[in-house]
Protein backbone atom coordinates (compact mmCIF):
# COMPACT_ATOMS: atom_id res chain seq x y z
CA UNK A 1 33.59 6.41 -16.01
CA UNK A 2 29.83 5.67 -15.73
CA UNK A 3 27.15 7.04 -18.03
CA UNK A 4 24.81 7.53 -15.71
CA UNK A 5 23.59 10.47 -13.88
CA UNK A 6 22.64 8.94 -10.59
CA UNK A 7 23.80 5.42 -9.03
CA UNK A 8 23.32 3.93 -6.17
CA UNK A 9 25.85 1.09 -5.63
CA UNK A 10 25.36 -1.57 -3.21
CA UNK A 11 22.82 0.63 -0.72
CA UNK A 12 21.14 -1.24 2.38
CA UNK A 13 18.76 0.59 4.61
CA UNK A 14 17.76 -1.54 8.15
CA UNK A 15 14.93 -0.08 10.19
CA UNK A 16 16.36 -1.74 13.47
CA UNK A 17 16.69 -5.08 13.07
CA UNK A 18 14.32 -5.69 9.72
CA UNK A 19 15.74 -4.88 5.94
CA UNK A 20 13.97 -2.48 3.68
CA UNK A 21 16.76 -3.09 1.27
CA UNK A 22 20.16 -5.44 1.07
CA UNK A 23 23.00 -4.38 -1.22
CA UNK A 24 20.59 -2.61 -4.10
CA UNK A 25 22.49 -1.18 -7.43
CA UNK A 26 21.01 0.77 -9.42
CA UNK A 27 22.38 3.11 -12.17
CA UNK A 28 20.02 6.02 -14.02
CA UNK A 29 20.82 7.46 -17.28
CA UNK A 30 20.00 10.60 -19.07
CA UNK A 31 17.39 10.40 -21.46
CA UNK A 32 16.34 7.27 -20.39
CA UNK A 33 12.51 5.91 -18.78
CA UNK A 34 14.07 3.31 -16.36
CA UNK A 35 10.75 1.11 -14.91
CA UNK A 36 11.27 -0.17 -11.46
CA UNK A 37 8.24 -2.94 -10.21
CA UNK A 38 8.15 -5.49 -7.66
CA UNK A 39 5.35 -6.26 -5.26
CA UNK A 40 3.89 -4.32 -2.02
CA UNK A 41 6.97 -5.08 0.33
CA UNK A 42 9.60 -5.11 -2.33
CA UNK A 43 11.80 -2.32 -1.26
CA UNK A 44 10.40 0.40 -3.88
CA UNK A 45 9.32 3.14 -1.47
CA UNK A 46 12.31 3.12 0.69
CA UNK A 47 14.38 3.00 -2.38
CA UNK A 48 12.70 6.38 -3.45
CA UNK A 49 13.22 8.20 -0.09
CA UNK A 50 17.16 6.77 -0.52
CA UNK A 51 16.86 8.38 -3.73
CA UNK A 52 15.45 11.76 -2.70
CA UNK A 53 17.35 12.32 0.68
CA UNK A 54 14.18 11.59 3.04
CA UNK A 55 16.23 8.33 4.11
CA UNK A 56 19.73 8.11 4.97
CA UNK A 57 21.23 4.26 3.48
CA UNK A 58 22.46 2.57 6.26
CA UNK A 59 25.51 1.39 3.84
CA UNK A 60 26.71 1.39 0.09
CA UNK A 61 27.11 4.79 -1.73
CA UNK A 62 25.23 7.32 -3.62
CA UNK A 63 26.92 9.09 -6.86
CA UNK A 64 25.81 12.15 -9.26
CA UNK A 65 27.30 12.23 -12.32
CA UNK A 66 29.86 10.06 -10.94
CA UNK A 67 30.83 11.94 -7.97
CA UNK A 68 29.97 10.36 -4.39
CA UNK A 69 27.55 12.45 -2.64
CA UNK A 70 25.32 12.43 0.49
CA UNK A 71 21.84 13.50 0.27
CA UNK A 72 20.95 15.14 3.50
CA UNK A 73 17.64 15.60 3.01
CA UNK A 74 14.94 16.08 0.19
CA UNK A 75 15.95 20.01 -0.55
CA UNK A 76 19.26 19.06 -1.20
CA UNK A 77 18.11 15.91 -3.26
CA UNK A 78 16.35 18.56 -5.31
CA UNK A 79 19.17 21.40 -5.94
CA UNK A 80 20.93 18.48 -7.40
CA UNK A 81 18.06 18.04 -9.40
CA UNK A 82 16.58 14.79 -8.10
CA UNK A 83 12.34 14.89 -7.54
CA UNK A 84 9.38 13.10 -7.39
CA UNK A 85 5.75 12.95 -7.89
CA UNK A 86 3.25 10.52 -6.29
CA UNK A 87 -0.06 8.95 -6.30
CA UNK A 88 -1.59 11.84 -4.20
CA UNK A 89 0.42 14.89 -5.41
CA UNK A 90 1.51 17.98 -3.17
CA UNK A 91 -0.02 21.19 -3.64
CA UNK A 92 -1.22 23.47 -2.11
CA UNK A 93 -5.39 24.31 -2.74
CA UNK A 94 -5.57 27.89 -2.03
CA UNK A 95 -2.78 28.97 -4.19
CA UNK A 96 -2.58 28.97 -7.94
CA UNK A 97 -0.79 26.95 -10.42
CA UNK A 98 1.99 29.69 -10.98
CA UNK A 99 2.34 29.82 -7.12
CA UNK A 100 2.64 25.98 -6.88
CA UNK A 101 5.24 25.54 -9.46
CA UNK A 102 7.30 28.63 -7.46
CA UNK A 103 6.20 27.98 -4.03
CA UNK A 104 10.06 26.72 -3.05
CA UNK A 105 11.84 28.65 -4.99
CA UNK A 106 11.62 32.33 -3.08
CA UNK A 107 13.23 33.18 -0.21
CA UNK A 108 12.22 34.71 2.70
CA UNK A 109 12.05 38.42 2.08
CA UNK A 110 13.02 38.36 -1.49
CA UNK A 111 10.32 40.35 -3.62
CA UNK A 112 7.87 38.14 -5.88
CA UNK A 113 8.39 39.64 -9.50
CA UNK A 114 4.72 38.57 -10.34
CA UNK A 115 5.02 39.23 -14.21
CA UNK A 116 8.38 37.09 -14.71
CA UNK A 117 6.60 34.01 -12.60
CA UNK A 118 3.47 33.76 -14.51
CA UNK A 119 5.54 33.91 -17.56
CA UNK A 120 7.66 31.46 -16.44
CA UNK A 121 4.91 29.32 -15.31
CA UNK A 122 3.09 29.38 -19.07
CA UNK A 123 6.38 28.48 -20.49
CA UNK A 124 7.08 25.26 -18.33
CA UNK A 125 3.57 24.38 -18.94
CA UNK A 126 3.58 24.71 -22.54
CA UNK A 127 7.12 22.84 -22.42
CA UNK A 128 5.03 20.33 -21.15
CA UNK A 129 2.47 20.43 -23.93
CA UNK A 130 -0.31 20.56 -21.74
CA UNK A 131 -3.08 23.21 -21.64
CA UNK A 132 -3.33 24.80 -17.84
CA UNK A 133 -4.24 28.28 -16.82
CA UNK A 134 -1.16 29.33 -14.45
CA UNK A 135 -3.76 31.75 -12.78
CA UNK A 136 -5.93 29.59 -12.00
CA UNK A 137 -6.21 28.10 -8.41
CA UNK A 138 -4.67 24.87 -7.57
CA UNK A 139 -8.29 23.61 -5.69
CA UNK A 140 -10.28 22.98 -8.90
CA UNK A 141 -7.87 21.29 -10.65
CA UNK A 142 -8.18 17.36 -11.62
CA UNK A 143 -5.61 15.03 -10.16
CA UNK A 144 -3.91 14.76 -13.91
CA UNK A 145 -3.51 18.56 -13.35
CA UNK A 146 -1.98 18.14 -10.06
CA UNK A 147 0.29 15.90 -11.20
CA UNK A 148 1.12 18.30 -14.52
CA UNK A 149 2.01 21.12 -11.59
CA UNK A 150 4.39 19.04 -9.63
CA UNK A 151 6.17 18.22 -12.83
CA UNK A 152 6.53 21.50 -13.83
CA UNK A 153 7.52 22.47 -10.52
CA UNK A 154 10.49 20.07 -10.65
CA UNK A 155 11.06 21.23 -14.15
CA UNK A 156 11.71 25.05 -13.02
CA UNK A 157 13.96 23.28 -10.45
CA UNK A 158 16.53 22.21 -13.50
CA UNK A 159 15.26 18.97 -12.45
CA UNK A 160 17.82 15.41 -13.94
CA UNK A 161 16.17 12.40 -12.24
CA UNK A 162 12.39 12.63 -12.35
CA UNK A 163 10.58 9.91 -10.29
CA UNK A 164 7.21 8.96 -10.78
CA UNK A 165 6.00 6.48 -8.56
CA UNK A 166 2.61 4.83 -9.01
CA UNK A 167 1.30 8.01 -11.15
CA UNK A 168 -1.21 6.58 -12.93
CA UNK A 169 -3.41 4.90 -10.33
CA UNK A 170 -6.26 7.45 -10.19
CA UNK A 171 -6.22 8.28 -13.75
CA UNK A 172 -8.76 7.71 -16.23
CA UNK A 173 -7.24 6.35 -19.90
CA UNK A 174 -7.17 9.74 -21.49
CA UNK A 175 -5.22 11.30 -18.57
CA UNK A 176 -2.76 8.15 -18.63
CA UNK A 177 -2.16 8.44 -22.33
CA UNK A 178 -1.26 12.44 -21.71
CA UNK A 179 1.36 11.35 -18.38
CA UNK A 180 2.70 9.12 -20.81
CA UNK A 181 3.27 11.37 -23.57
CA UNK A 182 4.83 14.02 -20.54
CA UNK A 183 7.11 11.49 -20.07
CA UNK A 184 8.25 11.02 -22.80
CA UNK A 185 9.01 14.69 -23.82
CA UNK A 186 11.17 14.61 -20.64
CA UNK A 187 13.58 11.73 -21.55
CA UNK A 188 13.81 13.77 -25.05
CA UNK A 189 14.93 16.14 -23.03
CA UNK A 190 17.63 14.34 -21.32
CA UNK A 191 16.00 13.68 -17.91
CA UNK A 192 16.13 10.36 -16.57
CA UNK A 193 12.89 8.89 -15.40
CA UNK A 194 12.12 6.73 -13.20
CA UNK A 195 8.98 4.94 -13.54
CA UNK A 196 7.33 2.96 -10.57
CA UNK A 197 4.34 1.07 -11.31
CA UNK A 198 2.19 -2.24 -10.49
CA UNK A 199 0.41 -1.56 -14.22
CA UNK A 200 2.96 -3.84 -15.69
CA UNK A 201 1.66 -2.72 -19.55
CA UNK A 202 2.50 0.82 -18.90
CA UNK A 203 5.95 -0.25 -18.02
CA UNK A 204 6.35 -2.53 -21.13
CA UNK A 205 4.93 0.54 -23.28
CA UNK A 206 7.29 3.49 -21.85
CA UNK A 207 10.38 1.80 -20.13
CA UNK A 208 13.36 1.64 -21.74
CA UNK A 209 14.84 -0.48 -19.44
CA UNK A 210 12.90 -2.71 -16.16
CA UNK A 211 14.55 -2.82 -12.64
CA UNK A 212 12.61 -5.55 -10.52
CA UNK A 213 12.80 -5.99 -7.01
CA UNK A 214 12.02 -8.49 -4.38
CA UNK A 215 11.97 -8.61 -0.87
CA UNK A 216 14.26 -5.22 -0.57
CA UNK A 217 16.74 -7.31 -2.94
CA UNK A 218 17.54 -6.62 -6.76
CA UNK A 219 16.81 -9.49 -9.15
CA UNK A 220 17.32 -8.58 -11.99
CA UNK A 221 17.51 -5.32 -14.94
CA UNK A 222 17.27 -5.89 -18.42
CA UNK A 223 16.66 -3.73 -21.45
CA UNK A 224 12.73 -3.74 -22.47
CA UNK A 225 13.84 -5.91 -25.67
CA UNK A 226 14.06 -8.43 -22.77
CA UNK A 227 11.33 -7.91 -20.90
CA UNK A 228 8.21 -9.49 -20.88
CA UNK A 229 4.78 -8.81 -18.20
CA UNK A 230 5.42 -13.14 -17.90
CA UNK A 231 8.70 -12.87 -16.61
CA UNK A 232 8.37 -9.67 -14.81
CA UNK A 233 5.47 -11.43 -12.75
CA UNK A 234 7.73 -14.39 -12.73
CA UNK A 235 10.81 -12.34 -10.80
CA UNK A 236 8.53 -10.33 -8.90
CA UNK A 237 6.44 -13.68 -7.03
CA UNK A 238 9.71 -15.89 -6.89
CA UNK A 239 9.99 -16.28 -3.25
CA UNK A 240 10.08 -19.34 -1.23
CA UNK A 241 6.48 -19.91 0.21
CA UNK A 242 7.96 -22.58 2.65
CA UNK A 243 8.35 -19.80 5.24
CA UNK A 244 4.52 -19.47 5.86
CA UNK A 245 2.49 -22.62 7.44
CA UNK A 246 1.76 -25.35 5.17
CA UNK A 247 -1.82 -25.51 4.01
CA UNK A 248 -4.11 -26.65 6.37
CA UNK A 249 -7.38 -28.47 5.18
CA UNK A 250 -10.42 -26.38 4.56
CA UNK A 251 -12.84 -25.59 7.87
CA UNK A 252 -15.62 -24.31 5.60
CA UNK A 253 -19.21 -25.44 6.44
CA UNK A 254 -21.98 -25.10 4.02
CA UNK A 255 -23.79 -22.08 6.36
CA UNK A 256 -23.14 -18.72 4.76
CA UNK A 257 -21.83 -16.81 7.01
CA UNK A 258 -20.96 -13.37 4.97
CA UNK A 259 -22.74 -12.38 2.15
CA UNK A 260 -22.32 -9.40 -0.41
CA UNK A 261 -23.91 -9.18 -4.33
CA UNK A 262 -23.88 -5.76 -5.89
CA UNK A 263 -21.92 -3.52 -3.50
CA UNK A 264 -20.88 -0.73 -4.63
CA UNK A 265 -18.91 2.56 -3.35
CA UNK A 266 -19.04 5.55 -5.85
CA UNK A 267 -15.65 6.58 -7.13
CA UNK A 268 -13.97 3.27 -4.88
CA UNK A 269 -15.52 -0.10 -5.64
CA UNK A 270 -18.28 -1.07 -7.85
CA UNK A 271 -20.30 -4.52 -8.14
CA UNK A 272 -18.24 -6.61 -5.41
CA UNK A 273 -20.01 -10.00 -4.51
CA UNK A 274 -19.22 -13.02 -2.90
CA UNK A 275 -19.82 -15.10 0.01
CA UNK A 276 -17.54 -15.84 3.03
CA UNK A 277 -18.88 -19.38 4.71
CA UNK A 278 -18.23 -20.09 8.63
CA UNK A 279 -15.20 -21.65 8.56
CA UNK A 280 -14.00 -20.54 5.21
CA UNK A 281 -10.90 -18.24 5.04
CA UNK A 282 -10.83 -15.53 1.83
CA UNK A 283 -8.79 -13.80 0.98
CA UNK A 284 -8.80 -10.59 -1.03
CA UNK A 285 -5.67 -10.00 -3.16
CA UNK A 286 -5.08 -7.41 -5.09
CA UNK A 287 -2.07 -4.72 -5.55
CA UNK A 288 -2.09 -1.46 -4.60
CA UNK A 289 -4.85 0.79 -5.89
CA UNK A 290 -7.03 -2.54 -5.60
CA UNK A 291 -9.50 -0.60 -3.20
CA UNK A 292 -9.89 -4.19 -0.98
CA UNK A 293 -9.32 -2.29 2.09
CA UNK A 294 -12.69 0.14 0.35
CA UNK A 295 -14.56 -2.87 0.45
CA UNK A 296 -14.13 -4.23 4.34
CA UNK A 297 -14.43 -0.26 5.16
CA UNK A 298 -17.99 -0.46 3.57
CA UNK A 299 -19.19 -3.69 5.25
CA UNK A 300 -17.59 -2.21 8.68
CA UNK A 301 -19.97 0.71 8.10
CA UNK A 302 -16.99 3.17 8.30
CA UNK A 303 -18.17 4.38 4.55
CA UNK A 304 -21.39 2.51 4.25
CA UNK A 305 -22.10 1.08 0.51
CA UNK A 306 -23.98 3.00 -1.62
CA UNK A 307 -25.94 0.28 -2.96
CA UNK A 308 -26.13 -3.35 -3.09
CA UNK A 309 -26.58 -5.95 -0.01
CA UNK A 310 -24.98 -7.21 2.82
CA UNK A 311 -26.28 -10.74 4.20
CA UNK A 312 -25.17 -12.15 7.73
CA UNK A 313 -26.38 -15.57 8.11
CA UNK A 314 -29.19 -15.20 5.27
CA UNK A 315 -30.64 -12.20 6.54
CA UNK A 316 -30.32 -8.44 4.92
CA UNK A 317 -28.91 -5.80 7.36
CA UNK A 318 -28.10 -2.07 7.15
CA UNK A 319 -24.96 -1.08 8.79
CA UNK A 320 -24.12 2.37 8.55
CA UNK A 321 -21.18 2.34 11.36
CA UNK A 322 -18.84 0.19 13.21
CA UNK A 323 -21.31 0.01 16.24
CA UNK A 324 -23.76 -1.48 14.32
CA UNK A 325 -21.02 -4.39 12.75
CA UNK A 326 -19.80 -4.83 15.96
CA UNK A 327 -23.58 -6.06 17.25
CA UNK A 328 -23.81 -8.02 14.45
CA UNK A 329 -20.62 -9.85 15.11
CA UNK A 330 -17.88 -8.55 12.92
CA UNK A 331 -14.63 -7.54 13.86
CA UNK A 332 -12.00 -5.29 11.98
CA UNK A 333 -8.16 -5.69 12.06
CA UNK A 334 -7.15 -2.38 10.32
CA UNK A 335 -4.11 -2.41 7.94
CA UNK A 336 -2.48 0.59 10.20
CA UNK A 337 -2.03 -0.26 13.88
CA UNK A 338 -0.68 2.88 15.10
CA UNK A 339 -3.36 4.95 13.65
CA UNK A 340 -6.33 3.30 13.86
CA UNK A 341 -5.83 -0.63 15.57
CA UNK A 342 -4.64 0.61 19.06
CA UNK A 343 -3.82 4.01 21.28
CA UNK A 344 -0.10 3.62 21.25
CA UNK A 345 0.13 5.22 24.74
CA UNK A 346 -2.06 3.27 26.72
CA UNK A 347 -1.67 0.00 28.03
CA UNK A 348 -2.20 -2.93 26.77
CA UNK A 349 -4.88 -3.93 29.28
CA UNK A 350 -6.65 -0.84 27.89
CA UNK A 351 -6.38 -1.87 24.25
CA UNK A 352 -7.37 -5.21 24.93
CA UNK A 353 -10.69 -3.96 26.00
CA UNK A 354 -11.02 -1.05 24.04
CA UNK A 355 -13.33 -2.79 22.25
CA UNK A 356 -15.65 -4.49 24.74
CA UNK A 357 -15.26 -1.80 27.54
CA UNK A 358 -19.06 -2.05 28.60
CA UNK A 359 -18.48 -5.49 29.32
CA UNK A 360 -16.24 -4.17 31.96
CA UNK A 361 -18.45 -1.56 34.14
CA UNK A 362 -20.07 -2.68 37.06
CA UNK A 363 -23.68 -1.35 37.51
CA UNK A 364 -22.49 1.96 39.25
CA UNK A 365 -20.90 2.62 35.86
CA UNK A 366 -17.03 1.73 37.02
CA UNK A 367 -14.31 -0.12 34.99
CA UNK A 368 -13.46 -3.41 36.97
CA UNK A 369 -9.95 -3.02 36.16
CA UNK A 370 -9.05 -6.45 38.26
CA UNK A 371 -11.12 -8.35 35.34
CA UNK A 372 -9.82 -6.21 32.78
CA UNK A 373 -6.23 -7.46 33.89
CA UNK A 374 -6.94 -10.76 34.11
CA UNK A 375 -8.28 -10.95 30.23
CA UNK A 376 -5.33 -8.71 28.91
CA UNK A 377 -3.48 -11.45 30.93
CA UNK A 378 -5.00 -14.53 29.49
CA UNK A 379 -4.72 -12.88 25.81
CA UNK A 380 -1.02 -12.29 26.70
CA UNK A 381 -0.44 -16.18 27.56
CA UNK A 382 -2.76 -17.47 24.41
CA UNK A 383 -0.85 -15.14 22.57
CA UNK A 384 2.63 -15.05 23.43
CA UNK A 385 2.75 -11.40 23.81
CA UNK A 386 6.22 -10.78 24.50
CA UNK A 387 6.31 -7.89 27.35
CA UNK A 388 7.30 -7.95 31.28
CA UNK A 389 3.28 -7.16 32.07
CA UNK A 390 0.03 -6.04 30.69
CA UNK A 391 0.49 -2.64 32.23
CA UNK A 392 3.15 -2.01 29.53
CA UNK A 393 2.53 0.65 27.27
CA UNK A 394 1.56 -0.79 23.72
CA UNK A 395 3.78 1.57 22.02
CA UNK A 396 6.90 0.48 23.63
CA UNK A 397 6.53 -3.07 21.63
CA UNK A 398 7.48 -4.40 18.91
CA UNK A 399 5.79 -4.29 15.74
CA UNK A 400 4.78 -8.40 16.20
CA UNK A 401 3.80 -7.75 19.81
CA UNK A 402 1.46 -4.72 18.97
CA UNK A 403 -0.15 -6.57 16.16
CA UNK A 404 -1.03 -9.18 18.80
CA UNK A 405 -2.29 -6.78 20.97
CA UNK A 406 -4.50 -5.35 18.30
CA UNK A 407 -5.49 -9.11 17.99
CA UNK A 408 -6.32 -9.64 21.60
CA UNK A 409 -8.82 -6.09 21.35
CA UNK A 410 -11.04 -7.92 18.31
CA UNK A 411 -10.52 -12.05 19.91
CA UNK A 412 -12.11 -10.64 22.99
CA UNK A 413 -15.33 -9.71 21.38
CA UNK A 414 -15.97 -13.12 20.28
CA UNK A 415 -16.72 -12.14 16.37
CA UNK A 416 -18.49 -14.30 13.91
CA UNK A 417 -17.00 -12.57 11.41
CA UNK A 418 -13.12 -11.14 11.41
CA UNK A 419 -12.10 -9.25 8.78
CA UNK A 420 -8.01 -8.88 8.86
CA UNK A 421 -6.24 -6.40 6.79
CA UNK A 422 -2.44 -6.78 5.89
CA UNK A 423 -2.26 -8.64 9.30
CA UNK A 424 1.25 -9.53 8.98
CA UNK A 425 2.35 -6.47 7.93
CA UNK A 426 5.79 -5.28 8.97
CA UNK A 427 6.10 -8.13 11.54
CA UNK A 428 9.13 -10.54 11.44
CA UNK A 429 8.49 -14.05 10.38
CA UNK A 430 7.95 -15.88 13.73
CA UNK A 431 5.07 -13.53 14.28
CA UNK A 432 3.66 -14.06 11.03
CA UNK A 433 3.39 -17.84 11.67
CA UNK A 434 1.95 -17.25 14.70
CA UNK A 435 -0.89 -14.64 13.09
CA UNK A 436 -1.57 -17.28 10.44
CA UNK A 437 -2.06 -20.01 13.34
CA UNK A 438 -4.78 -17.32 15.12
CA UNK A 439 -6.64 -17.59 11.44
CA UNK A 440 -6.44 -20.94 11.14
CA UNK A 441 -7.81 -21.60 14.92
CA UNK A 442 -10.37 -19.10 13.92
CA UNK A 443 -11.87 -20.70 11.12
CA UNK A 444 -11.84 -24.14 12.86
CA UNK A 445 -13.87 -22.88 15.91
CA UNK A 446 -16.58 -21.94 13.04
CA UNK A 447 -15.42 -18.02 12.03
CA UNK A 448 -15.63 -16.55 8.92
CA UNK A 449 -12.53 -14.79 8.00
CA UNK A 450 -12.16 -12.36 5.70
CA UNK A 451 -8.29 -11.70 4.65
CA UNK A 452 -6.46 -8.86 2.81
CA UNK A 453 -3.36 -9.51 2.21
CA UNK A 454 -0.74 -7.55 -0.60
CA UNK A 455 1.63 -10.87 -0.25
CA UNK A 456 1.00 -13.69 -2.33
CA UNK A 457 2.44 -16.62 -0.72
CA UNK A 458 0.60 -15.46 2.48
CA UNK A 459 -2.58 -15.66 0.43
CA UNK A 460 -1.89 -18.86 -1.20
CA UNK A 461 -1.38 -20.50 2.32
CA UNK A 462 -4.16 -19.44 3.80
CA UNK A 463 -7.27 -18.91 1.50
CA UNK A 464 -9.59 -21.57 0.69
CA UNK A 465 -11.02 -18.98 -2.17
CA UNK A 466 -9.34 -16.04 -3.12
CA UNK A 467 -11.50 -12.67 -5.18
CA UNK A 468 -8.40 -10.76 -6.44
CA UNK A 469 -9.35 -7.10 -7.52
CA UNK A 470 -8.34 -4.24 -9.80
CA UNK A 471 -9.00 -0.99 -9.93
CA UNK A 472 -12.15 -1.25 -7.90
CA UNK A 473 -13.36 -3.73 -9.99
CA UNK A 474 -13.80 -7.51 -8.67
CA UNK A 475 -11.69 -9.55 -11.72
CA UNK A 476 -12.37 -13.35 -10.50
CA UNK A 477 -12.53 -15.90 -7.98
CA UNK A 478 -9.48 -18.72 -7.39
CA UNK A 479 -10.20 -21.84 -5.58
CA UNK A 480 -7.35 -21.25 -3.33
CA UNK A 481 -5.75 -24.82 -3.75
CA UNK A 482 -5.80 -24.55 -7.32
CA UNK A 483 -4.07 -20.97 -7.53
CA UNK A 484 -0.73 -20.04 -8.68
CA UNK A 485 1.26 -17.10 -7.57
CA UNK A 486 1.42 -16.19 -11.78
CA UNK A 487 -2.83 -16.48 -12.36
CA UNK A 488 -3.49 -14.66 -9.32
CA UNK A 489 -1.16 -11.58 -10.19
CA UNK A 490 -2.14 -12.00 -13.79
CA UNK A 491 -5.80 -11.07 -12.99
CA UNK A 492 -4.54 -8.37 -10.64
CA UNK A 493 -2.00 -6.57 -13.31
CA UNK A 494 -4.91 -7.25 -16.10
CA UNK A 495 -3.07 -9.42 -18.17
CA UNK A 496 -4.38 -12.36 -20.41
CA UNK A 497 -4.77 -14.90 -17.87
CA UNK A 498 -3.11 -18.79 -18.34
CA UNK A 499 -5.83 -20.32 -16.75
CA UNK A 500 -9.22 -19.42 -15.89
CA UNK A 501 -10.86 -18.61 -12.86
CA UNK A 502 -13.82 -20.09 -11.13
């Protein structure tokens, strides 16, 4: 017999051909703060969803109290008494707290006895040790206070398995210390929690034992007497960087190509400077929570900086949109293709020159769709865009194909300065070495490229400096041949660093 309440033995989840997770085991116990960690990539989200019915596992087994079950979806993942709270909590702004903690539990037609809920509501909040007005409405509360709802709401759902994944990433020190003290009371309680979390000193402080995973894989789990932030970092950055191009020598001239001191977002980034030379590749690395993507938002003019300077080639401009960055020669690979890199529908003659349509229109104002074909068709050749033509709808591709695509929009305006976030993102390894190959071509024709990248050995093959960030705040800057997987994710979990950087 096992002694724990939920277990998930052997479970593998594909998304078509790619693995989110390969043959993960994982056993919860009651009263117990289990801390699960591994980097952007590793498998923890989709192991959550497994965990809370949202995803079905395409093999291995789920058990409750050591009795096989299938969770068919997240209510039923919750009447067993599984739930979980994230980042950004759930609720709902124009009801109050007592309504919030209650909103699932009525059904329709059944009469709301109003004196029993609020009652109810004080109780679980008070279990909680936490002071919160239940009549108070759920709009003006803080994020802590959010969070404090959505726990009680899983409370008066008898909850047994309590995940909270990345909850402290918004909070200030005071509102951490009180999560961590809510936590606590629950595992006195006899609720298993799970604990998710790239601030590996929290998980040191609270977990009773540490899960860590890598590339959808389980490395290891050892009681916190075990444990240390070193060999946590250790497990979590041990893959083989061999995959990813070799370095390749450094492009960068001495002409400044990209230049930020001071800049600063409120309530997102604050104080962010550095240079990016033509020809230099930097990367910004960082773990989620960072804000990097903040940052190339700002100088993209999508949420222009609040104060401090942008530079391009010496000179101080304003840029308060994307139309203005484009003129001045900067280009922006967002993180999210299908929301905001390409229009999934259309072609991928029309995303190639989404971008640079005016370029396109003859002087009575029409599209010259011959010359629009021919470019989408060169940028399929260059690229190796695998798809029968360029009339082919970009969203019947595959993720690697799209990204190229999204590539082809930003290489046709001929930047000076490309700014690429997560640009290997959920692509399969072939493509990846192909994406790095468009950077390093890039910086050898004289580009500055700006990177963000979430995957270590990615960064480490491609930067020539790397600025890794926390929090909003800018912690150092690597030379990128003298960085080491451990230094760089040292700086970006806040431990004391091993070596120093420049």
């Amino acid at each position: 017999m096992s002694d724990a309440i939920l277990e998930l033995l052997g479970i593998s989840k594909f998304f078509a051909m790619t693995a989110a997770l390969s043959d993960v085991s994982i056993a919860l116990r009651p009263g117990e703060i289990h801390g699960i960690v591994g980097e952007n990539g590793a498998g923890k989200s989709t192991l959550i969803k497994i965990m809370t019915g949202v995803h079905q596992p395409t093999s291995g087994q789920i058990r409750i109290d050591d009795v096989p079950v299938q969770l068919k979806g997240t209510r039923d993942a919750q009447e067993r008494g599984i739930a979980a709270i994230y980042q950004e909590p759930m609720v709902f702004p124009d009801l109050d707290v007592a309504e919030n903690i209650f909103i699932s539990h009525n059904k329709l037609g059944e009469v709301v006895r109003w004196r029993e809920m609020y009652a109810e509501a004080d109780r679980l909040i008070a279990r909680l040790g936490v002071s919160l007005e239940v009549d108070r409405a759920a709009s003006g509360l803080t994020l802590a206070g959010q969070q404090t709802v959505e726990i009680a709401r899983a409370l008066a759902l008898d909850v047994k398995v309590l995940i909270m994944d990345e909850p402290t990433a918004s909070l200030s020190a005071h509102e951490v210390d009180q999560l961590l003290r809510i936590a606590r009371a629950l595992k006195a309680e006899g609720v298993a929690v799970v604990y998710i979390s790239h601030r590996l000193e929290e998980v040191v402080e609270i977990a009773d034992r540490v899960t860590v995973l890598r590339d959808g894989q389980h490395v290891s789990t050892r009681d916190i007497g075990d444990v240390t932030t070193e060999r946590m970092i250790a497990e979590m950055v041990g893959r083989d960087a061999g995959e990813f191009f070799a370095r390749e020598k450094s492009h960068a001239t001495d002409k400044v190509a990209l230049s930020i001191e001071g800049l600063t977002v409120d309530g997102a980034f604050a104080d962010v400077t550095f240079d990016v030379h033509a020809g230099e590749v930097v990367c910004l690395a960082g773990l989620v929570g960072a804000r990097r993507t903040d940052v190339a938002l700002s100088i993209f003019g999508v949420v222009p900086a609040e104060s401090g300077t942008i530079a391009i080639n010496g000179k101080a401009v304003a840029i308060t949109n994307p139309k203005q960055a484009m003129e001045l020669g900067i280009a922006y690979v967002s993180e999210d293709r299908r929301k905001l890199g390409l229009a999934m529908p259309m072609s991928i003659v029309a995303n190639t020159t989404l971008a640079t349509l005016e370029q396109f229109l003859s002087r009575s104002g029409l599209v010259n769709r011959r010359r629009e074909r021919d470019v989408a068709e060169s940028f399929r050749r260059r690229l190796n865009i695998r798809t029968p033509n360029v009339n082919t709808s970009v969203g019947t591709l595959s993720g690697g194909n799209q990204q190229k695509v999204m590539l082809s929009k930003w290489l046709n305006a001929e930047p000076s300065i490309m700014i690429f976030d997560e640009p290997t993102r959920g692509i399969d390894v072939g493509a990846k070495a192909e994406v790095h190959e468009i950077i390093h071509e890039l910086a050898a024709s004289g580009v500055a490229v700006l990177v963000i990248s979430s995957d270590l050995p990615e960064v480490l093959s491609l930067a020539d400096r790397i600025i890794v960030m926390r929090e909003g705040r800018q912690m150092g800057i690597y030379d990128g041949a003298e960085a080491t997987q451990e230094n760089v994710m040292q700086l970006a979990t806040g431990q004391e660093l091993t070596a120093e950087p420049a």
